[in-house]
C-alpha atoms as a PDB file:
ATOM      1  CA  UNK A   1       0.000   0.000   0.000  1.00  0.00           C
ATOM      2  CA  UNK A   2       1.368   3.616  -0.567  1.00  0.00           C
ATOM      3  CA  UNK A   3       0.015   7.019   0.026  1.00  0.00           C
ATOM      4  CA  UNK A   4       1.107   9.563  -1.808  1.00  0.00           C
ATOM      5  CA  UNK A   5       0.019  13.638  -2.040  1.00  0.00           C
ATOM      6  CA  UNK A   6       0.468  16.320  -4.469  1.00  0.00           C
ATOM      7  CA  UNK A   7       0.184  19.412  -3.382  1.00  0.00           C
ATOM      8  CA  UNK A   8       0.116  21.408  -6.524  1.00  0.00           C
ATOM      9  CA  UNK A   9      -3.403  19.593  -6.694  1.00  0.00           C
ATOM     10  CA  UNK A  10      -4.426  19.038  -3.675  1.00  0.00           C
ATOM     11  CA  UNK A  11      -5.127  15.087  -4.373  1.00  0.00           C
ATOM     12  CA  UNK A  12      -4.061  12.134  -2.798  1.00  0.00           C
ATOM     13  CA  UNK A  13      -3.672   8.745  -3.686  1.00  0.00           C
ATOM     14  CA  UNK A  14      -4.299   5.266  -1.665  1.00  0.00           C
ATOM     15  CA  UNK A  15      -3.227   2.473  -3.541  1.00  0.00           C
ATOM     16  CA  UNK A  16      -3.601  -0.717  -2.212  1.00  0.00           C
ATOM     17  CA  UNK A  17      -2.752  -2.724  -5.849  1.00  0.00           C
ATOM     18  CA  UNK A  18      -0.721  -1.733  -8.971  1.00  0.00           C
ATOM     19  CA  UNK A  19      -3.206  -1.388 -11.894  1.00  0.00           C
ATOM     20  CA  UNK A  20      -2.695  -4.869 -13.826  1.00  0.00           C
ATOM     21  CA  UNK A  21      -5.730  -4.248 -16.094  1.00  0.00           C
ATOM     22  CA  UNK A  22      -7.984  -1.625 -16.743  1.00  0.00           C
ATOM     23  CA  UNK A  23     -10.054  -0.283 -13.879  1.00  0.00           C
ATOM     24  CA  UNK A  24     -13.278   1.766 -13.854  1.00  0.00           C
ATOM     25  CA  UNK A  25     -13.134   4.887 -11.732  1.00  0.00           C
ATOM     26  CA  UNK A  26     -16.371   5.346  -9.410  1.00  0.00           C
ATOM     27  CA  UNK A  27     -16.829   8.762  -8.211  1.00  0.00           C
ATOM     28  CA  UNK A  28     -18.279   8.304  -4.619  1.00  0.00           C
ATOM     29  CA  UNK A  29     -18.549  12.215  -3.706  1.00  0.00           C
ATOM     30  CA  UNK A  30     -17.720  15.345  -4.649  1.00  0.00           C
ATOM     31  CA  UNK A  31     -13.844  14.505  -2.825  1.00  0.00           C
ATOM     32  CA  UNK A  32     -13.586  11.027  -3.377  1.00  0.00           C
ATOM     33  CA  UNK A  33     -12.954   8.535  -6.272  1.00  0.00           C
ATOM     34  CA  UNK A  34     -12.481   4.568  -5.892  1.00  0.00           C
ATOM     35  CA  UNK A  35     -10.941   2.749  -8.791  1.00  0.00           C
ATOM     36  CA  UNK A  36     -12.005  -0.580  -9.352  1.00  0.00           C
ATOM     37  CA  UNK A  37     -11.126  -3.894 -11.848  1.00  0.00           C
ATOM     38  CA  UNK A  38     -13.909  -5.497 -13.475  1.00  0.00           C
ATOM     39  CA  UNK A  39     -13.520  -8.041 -10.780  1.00  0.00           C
ATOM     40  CA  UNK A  40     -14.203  -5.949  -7.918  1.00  0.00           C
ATOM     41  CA  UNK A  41     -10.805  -5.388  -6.550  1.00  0.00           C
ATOM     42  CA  UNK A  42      -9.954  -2.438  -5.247  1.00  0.00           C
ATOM     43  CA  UNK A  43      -6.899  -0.827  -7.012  1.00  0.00           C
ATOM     44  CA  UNK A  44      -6.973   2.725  -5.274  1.00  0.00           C
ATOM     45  CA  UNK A  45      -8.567   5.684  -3.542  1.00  0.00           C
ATOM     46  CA  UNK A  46      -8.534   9.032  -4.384  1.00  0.00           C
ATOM     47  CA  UNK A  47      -8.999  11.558  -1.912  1.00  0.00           C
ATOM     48  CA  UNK A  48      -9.893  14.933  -3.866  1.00  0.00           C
ATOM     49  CA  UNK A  49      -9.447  18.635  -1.805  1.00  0.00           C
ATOM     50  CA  UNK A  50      -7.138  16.127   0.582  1.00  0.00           C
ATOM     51  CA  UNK A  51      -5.438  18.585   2.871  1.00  0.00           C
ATOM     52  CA  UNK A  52      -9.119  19.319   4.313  1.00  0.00           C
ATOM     53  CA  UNK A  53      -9.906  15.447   4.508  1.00  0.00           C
ATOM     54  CA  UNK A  54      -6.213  13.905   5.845  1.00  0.00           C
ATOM     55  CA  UNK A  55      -5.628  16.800   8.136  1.00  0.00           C
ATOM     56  CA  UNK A  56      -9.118  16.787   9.617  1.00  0.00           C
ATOM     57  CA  UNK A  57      -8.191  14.926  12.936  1.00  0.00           C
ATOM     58  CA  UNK A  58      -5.351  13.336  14.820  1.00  0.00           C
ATOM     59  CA  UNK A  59      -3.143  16.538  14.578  1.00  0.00           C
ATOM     60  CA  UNK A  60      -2.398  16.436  10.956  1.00  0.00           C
ATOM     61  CA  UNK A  61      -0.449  13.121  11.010  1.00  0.00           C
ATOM     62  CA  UNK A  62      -0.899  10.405   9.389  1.00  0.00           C
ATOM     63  CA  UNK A  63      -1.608   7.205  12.174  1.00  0.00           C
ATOM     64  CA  UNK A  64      -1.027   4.169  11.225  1.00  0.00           C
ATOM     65  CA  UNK A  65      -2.081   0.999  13.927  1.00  0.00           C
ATOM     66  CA  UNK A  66      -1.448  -2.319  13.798  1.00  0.00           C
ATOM     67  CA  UNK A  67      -4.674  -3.484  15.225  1.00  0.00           C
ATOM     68  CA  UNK A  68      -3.337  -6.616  16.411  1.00  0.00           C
ATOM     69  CA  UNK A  69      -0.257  -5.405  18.309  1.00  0.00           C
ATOM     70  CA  UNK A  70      -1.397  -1.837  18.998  1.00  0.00           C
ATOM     71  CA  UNK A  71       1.535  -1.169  17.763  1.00  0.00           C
ATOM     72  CA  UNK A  72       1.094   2.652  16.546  1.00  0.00           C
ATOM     73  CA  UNK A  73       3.436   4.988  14.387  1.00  0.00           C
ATOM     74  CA  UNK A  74       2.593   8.965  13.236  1.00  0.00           C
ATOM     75  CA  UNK A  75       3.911  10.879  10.295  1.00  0.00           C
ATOM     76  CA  UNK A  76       3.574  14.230  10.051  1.00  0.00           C
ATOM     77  CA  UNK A  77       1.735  15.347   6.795  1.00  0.00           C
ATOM     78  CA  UNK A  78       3.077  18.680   5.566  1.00  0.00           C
ATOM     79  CA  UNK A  79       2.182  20.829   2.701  1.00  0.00           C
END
C-alpha cells in the first residue's frame, strides 16, 4: 500500500494494488474517487481537496495501527 500527495493539486492517492488491467473509476462524492477492476478489486482511492480530509483529525499526522499489536506509528503530513 502507498500514500502519496500532491500538493500542486491538492489530491491524494491510496493504492492498495498496482493497476494490472484496466479499472473503472467510481466517483463516490464530490472529494472522493475509488478505482475498481472489473472483478471488484480495489486498485486505489482518491482523496480529492485532501489537505481538508487527511488533516481533519489526529493533529495532521498520518496514524497508522497495527490493530493486532497496537503497535502505533505517526507521520507528520506537511504541505
Amino acid at each position: 500500500m502507498k500514500l502519496t500527495y500532491d500538493p500542486r493539486y491538492n489530491i491524494a492517492y491510496v493504492r492498495l494494488h498496482e493497476k494490472t488491467a484496466q479499472v473503472e473509476t467510481i466517483r463516490v462524492s464530490e472529494d472522493l474517487n475509488v478505482d475498481l477492476a472489473p472483478d471488484g478489486t480495489v486498485y486505489g482511492i482518491e482523496l480529492l481537496n485532501a489537505n481538508e480530509q487527511l488533516r481533519a483529525e489526529d493533529g495532521g499526522n498520518l496514524v497508522v495501527i497495527n490493530q493486532a499489536s497496537a503497535e502505533q506509528h505517526e507521520l507528520p503530513l506537511s504541505g
